[in-house]
ModelCIF file with pLDDT and N, C-alpha, C, O atoms, coordinates in Angstrom:
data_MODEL
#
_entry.id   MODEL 
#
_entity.id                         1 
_entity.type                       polymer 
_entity.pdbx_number_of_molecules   1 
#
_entity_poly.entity_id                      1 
_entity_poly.type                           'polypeptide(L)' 
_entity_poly.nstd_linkage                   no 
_entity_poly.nstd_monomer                   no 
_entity_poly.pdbx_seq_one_letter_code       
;(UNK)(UNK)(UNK)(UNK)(UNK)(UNK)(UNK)(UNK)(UNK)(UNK)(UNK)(UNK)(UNK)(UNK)(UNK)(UNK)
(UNK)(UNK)(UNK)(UNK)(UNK)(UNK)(UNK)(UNK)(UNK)(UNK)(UNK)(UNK)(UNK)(UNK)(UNK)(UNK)
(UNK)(UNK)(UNK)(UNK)(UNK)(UNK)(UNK)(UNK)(UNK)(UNK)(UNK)(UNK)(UNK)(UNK)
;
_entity_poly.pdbx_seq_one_letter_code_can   XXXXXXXXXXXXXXXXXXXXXXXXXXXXXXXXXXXXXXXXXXXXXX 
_entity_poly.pdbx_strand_id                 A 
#
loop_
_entity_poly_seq.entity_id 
_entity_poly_seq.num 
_entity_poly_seq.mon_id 
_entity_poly_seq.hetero 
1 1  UNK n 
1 2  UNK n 
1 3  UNK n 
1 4  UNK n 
1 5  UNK n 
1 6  UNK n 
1 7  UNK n 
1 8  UNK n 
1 9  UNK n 
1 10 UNK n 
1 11 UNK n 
1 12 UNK n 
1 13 UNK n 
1 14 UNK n 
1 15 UNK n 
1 16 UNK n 
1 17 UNK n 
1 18 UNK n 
1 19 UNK n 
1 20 UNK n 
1 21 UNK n 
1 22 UNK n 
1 23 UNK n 
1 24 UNK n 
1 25 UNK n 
1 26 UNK n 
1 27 UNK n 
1 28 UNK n 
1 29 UNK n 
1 30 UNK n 
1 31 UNK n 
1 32 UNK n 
1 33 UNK n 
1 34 UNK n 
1 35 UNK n 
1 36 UNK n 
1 37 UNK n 
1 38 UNK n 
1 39 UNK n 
1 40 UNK n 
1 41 UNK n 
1 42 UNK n 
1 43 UNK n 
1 44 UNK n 
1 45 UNK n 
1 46 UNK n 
#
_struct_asym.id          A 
_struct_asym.entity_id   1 
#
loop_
_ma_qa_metric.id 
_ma_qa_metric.mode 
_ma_qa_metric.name 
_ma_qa_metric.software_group_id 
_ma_qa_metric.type 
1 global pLDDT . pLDDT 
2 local  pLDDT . pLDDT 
#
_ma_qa_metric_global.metric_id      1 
_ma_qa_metric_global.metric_value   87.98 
_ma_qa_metric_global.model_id       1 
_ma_qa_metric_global.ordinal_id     1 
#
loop_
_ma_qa_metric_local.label_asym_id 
_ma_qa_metric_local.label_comp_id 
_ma_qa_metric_local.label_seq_id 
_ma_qa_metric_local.metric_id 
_ma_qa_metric_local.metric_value 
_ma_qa_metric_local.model_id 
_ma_qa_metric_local.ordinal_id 
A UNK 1  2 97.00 1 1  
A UNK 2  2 98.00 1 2  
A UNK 3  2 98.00 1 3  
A UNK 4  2 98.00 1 4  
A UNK 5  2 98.00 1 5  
A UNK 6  2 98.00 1 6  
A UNK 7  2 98.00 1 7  
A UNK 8  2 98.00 1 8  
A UNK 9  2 98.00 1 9  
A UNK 10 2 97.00 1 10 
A UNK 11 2 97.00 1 11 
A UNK 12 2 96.00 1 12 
A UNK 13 2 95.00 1 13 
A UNK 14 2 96.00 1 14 
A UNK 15 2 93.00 1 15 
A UNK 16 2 88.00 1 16 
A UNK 17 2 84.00 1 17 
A UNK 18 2 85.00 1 18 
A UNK 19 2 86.00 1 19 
A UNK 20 2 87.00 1 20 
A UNK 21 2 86.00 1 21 
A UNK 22 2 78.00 1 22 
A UNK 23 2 76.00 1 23 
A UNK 24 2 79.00 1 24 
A UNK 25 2 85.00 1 25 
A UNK 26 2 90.00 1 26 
A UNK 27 2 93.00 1 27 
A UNK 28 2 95.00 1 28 
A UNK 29 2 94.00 1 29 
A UNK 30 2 91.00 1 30 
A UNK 31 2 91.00 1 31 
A UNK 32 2 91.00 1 32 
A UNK 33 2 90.00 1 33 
A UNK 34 2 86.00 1 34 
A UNK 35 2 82.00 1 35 
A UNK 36 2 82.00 1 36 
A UNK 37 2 84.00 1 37 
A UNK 38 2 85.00 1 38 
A UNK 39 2 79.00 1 39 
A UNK 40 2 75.00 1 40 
A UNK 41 2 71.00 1 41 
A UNK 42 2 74.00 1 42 
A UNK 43 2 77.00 1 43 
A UNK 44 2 73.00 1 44 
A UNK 45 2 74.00 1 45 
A UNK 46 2 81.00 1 46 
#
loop_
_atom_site.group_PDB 
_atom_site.id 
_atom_site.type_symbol 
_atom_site.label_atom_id 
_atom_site.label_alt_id 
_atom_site.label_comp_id 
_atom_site.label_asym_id 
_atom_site.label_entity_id 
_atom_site.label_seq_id 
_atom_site.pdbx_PDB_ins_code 
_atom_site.Cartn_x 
_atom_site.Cartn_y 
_atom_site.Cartn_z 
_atom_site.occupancy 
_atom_site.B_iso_or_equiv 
_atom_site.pdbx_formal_charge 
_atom_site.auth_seq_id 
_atom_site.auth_comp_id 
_atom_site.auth_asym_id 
_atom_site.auth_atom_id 
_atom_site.pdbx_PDB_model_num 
ATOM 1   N N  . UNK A 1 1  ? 0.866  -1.163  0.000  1.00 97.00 ? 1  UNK A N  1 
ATOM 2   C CA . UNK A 1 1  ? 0.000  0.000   0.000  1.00 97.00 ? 1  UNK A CA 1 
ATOM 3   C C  . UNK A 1 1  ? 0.908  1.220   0.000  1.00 97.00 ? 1  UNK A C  1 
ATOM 4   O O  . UNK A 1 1  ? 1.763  1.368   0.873  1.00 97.00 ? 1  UNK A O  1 
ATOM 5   N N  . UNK A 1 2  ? 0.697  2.187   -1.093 1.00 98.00 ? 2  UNK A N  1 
ATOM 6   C CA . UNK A 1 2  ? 1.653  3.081   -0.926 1.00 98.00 ? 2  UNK A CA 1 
ATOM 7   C C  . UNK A 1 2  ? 1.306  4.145   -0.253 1.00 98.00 ? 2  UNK A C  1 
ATOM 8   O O  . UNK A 1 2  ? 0.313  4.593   -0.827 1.00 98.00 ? 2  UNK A O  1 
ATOM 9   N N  . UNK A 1 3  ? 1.591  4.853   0.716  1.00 98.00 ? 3  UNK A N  1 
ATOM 10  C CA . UNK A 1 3  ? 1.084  6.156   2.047  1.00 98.00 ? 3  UNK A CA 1 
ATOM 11  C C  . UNK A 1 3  ? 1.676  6.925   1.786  1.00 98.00 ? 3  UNK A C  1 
ATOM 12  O O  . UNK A 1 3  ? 2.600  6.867   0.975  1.00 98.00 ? 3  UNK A O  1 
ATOM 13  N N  . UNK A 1 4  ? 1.211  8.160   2.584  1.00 98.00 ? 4  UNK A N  1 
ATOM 14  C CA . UNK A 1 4  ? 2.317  9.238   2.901  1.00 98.00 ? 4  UNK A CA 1 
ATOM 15  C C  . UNK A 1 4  ? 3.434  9.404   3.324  1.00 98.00 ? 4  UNK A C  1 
ATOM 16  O O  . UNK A 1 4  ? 3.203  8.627   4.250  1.00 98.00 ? 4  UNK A O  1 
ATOM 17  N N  . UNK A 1 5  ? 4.471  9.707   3.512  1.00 98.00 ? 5  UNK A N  1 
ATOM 18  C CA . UNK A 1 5  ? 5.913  9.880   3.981  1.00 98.00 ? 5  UNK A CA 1 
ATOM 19  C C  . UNK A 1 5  ? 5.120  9.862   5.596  1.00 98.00 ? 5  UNK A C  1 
ATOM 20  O O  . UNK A 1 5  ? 5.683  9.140   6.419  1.00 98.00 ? 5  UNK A O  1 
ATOM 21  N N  . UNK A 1 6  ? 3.742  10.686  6.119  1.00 98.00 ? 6  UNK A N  1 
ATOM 22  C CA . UNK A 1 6  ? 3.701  11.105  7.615  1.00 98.00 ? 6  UNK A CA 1 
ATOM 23  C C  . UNK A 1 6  ? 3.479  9.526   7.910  1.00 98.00 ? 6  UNK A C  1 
ATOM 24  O O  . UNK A 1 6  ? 4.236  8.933   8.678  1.00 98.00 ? 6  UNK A O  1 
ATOM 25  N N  . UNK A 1 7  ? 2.380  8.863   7.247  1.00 98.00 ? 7  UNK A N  1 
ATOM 26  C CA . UNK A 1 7  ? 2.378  7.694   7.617  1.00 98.00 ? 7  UNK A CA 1 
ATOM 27  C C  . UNK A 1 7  ? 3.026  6.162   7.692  1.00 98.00 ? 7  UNK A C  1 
ATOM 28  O O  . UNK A 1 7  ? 2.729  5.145   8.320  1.00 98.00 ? 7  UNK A O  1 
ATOM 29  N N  . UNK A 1 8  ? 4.058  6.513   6.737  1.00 98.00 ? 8  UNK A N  1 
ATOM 30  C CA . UNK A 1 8  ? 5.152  5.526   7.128  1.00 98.00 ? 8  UNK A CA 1 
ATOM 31  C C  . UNK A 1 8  ? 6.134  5.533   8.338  1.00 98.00 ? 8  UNK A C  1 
ATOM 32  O O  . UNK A 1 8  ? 6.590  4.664   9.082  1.00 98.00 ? 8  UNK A O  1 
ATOM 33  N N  . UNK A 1 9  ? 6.298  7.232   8.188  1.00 98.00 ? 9  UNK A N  1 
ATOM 34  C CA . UNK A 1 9  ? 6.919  7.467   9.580  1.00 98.00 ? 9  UNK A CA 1 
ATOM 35  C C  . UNK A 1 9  ? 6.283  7.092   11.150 1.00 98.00 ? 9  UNK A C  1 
ATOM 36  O O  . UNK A 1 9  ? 6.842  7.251   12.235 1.00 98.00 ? 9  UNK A O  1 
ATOM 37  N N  . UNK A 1 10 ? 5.258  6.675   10.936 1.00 97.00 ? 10 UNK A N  1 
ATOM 38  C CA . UNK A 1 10 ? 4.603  6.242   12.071 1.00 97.00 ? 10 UNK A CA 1 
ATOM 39  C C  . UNK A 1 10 ? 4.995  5.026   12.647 1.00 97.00 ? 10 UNK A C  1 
ATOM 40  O O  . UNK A 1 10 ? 4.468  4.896   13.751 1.00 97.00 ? 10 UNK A O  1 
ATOM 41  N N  . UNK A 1 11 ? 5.782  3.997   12.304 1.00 97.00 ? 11 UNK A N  1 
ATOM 42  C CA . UNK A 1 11 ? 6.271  2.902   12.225 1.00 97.00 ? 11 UNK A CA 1 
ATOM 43  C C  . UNK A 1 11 ? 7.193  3.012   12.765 1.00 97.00 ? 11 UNK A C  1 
ATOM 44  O O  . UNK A 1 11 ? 8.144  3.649   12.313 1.00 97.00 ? 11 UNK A O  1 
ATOM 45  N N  . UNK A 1 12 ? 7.193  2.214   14.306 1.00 96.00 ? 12 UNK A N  1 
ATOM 46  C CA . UNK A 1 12 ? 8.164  2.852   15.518 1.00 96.00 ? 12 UNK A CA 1 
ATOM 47  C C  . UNK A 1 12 ? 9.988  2.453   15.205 1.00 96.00 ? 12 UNK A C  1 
ATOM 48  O O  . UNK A 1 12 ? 10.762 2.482   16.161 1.00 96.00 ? 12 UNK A O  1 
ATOM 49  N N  . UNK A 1 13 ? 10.407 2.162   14.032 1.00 95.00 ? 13 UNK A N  1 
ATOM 50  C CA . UNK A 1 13 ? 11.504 2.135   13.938 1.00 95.00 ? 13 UNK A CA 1 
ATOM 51  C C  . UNK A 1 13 ? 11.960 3.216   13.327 1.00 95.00 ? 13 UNK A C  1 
ATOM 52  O O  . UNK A 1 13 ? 13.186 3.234   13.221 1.00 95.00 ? 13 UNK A O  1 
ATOM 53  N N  . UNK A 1 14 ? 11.410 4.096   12.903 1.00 96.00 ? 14 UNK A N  1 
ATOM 54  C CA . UNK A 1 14 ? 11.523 5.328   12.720 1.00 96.00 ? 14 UNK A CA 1 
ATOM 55  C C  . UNK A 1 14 ? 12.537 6.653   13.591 1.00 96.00 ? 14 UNK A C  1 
ATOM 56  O O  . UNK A 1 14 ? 13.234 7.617   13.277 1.00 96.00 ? 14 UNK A O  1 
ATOM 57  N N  . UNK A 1 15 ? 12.019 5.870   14.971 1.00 93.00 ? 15 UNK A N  1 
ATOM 58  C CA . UNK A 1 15 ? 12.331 6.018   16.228 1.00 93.00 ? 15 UNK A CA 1 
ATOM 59  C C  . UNK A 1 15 ? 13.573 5.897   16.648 1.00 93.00 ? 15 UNK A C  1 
ATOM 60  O O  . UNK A 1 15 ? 14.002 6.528   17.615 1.00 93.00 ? 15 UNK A O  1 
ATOM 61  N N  . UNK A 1 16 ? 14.396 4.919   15.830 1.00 88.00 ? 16 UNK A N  1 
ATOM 62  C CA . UNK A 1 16 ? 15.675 4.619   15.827 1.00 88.00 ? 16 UNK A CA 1 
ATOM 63  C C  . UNK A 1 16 ? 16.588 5.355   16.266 1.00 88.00 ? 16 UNK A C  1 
ATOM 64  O O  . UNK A 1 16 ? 16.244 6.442   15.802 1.00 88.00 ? 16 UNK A O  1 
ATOM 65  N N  . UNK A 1 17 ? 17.703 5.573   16.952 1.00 84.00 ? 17 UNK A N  1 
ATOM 66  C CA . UNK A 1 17 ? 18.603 6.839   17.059 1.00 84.00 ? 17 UNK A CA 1 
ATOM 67  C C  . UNK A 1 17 ? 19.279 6.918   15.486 1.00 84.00 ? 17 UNK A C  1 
ATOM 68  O O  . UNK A 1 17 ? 19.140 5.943   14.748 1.00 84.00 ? 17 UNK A O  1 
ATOM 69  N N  . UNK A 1 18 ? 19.805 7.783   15.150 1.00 85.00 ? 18 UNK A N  1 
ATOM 70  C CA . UNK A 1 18 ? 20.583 7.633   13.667 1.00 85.00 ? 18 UNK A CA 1 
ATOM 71  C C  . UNK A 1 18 ? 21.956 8.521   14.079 1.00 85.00 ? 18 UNK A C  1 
ATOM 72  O O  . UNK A 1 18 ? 21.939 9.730   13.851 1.00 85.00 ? 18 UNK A O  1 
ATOM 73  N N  . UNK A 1 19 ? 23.266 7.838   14.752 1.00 86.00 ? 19 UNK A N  1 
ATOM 74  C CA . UNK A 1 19 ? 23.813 8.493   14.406 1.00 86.00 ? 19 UNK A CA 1 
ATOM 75  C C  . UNK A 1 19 ? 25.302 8.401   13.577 1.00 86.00 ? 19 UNK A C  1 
ATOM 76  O O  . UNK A 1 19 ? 26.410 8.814   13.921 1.00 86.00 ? 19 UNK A O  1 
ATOM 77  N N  . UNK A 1 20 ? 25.037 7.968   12.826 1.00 87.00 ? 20 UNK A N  1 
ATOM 78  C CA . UNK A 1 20 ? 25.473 7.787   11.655 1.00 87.00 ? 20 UNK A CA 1 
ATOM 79  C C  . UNK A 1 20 ? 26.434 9.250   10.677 1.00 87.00 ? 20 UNK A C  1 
ATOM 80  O O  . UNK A 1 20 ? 25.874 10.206  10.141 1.00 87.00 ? 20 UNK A O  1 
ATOM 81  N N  . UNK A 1 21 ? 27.825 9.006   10.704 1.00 86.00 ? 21 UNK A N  1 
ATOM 82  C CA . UNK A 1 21 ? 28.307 10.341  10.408 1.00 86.00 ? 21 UNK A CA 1 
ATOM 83  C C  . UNK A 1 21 ? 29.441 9.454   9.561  1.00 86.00 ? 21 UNK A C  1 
ATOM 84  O O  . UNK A 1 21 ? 30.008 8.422   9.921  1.00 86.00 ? 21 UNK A O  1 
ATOM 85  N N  . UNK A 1 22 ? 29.591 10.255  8.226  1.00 78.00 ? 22 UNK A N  1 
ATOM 86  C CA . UNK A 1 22 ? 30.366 9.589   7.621  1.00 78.00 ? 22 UNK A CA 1 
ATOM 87  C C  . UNK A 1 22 ? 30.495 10.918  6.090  1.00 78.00 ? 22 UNK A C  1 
ATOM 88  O O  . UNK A 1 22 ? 29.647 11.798  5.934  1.00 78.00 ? 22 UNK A O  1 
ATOM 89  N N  . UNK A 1 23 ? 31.885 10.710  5.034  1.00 76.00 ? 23 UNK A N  1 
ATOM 90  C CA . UNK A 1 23 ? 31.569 10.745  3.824  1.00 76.00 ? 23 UNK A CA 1 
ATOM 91  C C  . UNK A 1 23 ? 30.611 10.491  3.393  1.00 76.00 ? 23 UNK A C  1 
ATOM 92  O O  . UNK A 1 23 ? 30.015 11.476  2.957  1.00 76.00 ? 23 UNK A O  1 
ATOM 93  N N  . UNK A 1 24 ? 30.213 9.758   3.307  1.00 79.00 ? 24 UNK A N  1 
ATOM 94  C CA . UNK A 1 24 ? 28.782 9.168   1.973  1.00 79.00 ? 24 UNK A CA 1 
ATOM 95  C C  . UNK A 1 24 ? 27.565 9.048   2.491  1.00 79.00 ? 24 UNK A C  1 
ATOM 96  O O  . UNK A 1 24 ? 27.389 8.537   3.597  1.00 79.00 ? 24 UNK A O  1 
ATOM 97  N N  . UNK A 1 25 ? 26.980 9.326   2.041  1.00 85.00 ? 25 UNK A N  1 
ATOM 98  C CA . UNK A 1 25 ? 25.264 9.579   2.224  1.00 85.00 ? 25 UNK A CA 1 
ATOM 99  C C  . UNK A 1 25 ? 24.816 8.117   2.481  1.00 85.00 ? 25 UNK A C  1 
ATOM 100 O O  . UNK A 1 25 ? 24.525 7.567   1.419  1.00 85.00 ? 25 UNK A O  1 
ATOM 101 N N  . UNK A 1 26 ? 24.666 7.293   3.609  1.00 90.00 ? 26 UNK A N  1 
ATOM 102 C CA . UNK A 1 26 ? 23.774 6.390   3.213  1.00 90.00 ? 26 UNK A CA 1 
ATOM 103 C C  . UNK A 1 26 ? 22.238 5.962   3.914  1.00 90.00 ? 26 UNK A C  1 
ATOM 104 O O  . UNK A 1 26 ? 21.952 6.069   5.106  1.00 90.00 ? 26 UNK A O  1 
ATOM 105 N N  . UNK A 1 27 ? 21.402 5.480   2.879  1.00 93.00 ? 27 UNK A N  1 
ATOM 106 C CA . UNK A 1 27 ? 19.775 4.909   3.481  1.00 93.00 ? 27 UNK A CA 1 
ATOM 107 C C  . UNK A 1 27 ? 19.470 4.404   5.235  1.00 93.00 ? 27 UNK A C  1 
ATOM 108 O O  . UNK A 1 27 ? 20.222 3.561   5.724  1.00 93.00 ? 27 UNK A O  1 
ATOM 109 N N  . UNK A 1 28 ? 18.707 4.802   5.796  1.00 95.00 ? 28 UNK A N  1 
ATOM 110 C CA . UNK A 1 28 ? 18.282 4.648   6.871  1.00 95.00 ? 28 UNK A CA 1 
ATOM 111 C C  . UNK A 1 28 ? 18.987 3.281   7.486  1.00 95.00 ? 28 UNK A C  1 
ATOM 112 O O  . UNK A 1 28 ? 19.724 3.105   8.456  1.00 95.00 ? 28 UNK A O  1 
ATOM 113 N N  . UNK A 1 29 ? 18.311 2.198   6.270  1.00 94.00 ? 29 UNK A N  1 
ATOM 114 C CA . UNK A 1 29 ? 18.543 0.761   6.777  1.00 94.00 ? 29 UNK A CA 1 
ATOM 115 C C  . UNK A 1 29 ? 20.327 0.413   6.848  1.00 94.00 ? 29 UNK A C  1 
ATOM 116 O O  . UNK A 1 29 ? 20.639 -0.592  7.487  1.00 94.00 ? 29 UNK A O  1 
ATOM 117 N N  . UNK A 1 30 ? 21.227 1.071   6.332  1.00 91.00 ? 30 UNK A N  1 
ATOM 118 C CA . UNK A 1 30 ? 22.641 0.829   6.073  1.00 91.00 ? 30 UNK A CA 1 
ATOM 119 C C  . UNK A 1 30 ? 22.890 1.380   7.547  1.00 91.00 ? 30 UNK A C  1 
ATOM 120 O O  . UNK A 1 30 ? 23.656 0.734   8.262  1.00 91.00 ? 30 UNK A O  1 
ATOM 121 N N  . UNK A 1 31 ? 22.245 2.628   8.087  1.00 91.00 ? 31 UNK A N  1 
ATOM 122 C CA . UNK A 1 31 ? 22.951 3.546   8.726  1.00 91.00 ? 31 UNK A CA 1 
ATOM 123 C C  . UNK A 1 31 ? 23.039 2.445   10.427 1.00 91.00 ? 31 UNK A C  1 
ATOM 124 O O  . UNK A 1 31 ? 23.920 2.029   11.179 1.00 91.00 ? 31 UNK A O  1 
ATOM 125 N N  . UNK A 1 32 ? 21.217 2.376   10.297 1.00 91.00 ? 32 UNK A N  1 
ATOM 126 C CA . UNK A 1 32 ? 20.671 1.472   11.352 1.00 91.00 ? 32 UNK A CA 1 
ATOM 127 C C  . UNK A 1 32 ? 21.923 0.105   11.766 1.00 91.00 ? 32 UNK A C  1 
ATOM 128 O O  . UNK A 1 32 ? 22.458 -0.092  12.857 1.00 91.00 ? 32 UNK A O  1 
ATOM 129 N N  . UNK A 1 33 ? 22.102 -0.651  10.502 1.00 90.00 ? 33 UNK A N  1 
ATOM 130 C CA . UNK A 1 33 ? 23.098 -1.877  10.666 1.00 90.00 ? 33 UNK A CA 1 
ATOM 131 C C  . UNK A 1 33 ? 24.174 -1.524  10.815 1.00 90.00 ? 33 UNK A C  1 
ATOM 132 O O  . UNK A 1 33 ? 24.897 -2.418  11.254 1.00 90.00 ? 33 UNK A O  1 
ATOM 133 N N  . UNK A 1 34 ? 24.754 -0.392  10.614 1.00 86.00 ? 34 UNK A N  1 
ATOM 134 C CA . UNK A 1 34 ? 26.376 -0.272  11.044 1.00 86.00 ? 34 UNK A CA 1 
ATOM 135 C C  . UNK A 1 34 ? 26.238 0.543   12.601 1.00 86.00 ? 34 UNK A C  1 
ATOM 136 O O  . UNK A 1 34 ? 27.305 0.837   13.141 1.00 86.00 ? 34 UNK A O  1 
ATOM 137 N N  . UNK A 1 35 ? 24.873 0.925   13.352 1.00 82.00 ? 35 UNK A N  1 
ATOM 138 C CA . UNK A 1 35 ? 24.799 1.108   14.903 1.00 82.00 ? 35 UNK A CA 1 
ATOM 139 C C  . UNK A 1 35 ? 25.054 -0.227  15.300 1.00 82.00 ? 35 UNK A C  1 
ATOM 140 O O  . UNK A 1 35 ? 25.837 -0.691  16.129 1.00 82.00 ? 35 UNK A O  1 
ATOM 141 N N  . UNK A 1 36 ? 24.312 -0.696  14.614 1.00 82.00 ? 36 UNK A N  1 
ATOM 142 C CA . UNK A 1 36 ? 23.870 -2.514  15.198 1.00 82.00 ? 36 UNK A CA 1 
ATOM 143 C C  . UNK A 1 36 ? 25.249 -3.449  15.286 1.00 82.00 ? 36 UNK A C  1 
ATOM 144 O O  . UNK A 1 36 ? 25.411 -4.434  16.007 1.00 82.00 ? 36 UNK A O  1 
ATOM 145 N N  . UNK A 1 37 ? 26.383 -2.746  14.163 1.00 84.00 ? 37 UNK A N  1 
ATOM 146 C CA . UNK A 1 37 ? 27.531 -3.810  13.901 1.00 84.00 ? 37 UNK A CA 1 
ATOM 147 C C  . UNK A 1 37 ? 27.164 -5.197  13.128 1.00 84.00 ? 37 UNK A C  1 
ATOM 148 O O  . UNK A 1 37 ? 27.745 -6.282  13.088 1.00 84.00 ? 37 UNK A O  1 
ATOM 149 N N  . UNK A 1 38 ? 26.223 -4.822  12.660 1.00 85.00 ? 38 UNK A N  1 
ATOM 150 C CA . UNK A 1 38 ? 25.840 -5.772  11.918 1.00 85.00 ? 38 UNK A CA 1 
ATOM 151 C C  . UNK A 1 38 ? 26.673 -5.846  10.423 1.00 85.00 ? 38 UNK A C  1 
ATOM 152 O O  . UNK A 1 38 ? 26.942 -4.853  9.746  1.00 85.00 ? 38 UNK A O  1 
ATOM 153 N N  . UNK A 1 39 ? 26.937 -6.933  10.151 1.00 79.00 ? 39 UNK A N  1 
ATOM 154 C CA . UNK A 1 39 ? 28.445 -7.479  8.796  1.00 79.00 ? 39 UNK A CA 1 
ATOM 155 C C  . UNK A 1 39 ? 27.811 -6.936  7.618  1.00 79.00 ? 39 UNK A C  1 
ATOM 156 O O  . UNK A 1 39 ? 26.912 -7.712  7.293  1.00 79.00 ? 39 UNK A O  1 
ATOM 157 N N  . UNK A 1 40 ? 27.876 -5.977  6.854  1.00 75.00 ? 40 UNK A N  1 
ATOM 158 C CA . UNK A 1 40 ? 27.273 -6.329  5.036  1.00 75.00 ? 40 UNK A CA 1 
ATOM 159 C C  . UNK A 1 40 ? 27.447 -7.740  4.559  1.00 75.00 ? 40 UNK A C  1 
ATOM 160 O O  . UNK A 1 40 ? 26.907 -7.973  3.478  1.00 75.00 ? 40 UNK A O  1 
ATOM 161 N N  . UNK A 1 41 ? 27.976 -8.562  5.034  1.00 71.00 ? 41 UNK A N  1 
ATOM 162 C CA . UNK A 1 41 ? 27.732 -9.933  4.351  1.00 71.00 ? 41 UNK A CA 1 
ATOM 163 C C  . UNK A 1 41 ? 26.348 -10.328 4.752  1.00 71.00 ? 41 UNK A C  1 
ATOM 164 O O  . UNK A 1 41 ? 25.590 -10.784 3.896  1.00 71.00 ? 41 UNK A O  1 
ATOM 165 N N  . UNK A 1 42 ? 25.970 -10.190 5.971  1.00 74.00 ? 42 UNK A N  1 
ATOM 166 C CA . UNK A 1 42 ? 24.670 -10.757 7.008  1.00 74.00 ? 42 UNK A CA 1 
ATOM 167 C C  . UNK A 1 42 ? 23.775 -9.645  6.190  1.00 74.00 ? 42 UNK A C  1 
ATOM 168 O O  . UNK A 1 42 ? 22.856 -10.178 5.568  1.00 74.00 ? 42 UNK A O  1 
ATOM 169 N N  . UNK A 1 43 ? 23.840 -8.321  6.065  1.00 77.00 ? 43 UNK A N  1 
ATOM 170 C CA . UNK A 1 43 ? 22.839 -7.350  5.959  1.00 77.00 ? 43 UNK A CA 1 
ATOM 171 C C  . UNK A 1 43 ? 22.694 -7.069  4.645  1.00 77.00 ? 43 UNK A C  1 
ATOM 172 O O  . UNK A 1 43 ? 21.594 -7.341  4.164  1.00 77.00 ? 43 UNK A O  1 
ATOM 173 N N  . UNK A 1 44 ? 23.423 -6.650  4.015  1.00 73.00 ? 44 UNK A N  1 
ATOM 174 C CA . UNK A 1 44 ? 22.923 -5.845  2.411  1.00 73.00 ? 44 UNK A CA 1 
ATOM 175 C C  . UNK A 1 44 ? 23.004 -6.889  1.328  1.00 73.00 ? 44 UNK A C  1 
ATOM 176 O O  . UNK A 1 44 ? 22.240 -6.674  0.387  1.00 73.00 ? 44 UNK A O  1 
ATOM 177 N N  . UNK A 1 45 ? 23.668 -7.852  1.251  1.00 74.00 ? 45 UNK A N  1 
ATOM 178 C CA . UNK A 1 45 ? 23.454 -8.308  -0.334 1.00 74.00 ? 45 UNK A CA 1 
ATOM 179 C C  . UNK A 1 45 ? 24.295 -7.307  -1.317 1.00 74.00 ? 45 UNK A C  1 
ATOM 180 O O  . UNK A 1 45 ? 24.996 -6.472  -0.746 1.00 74.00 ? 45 UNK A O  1 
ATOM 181 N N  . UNK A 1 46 ? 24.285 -7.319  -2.764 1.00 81.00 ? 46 UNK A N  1 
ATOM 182 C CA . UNK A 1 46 ? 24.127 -7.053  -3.588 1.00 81.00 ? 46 UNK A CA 1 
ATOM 183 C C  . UNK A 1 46 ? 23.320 -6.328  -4.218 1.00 81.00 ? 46 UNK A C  1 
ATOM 184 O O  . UNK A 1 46 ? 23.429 -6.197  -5.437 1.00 81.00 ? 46 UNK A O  1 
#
C-alpha cells in the first residue's frame, strides 16, 4: 500500500537513534546496521 511519507513514519523504527556520520550519504537501513555492527555480508546483499 503506498502512504504518505507522515504515515510511514509512524512505524516505531523510525524512532531509531541515527547516528550515523560519515563521507557518503547512506539509506536509513545501512545507517541502522552499522549502529547494530551488523556485517554487510549478514545485511545488504548485492
Amino acid at each position: 500500500t503506498i502512504v504518505t511519507l507522515e504515515e510511514a513514519m509512524k512505524d516505531e523504527v523510525y524512532q531509531t537513534k541515527d547516528n550515523y556520520v560519515d563521507y557518503g550519504g547512506l539509506d536509513w537501513l545501512s545507517r541502522w546496521a552499522k549502529a547494530r555492527g551488523v556485517s554487510n555480508s549478514i545485511f545488504s546483499g548485492r
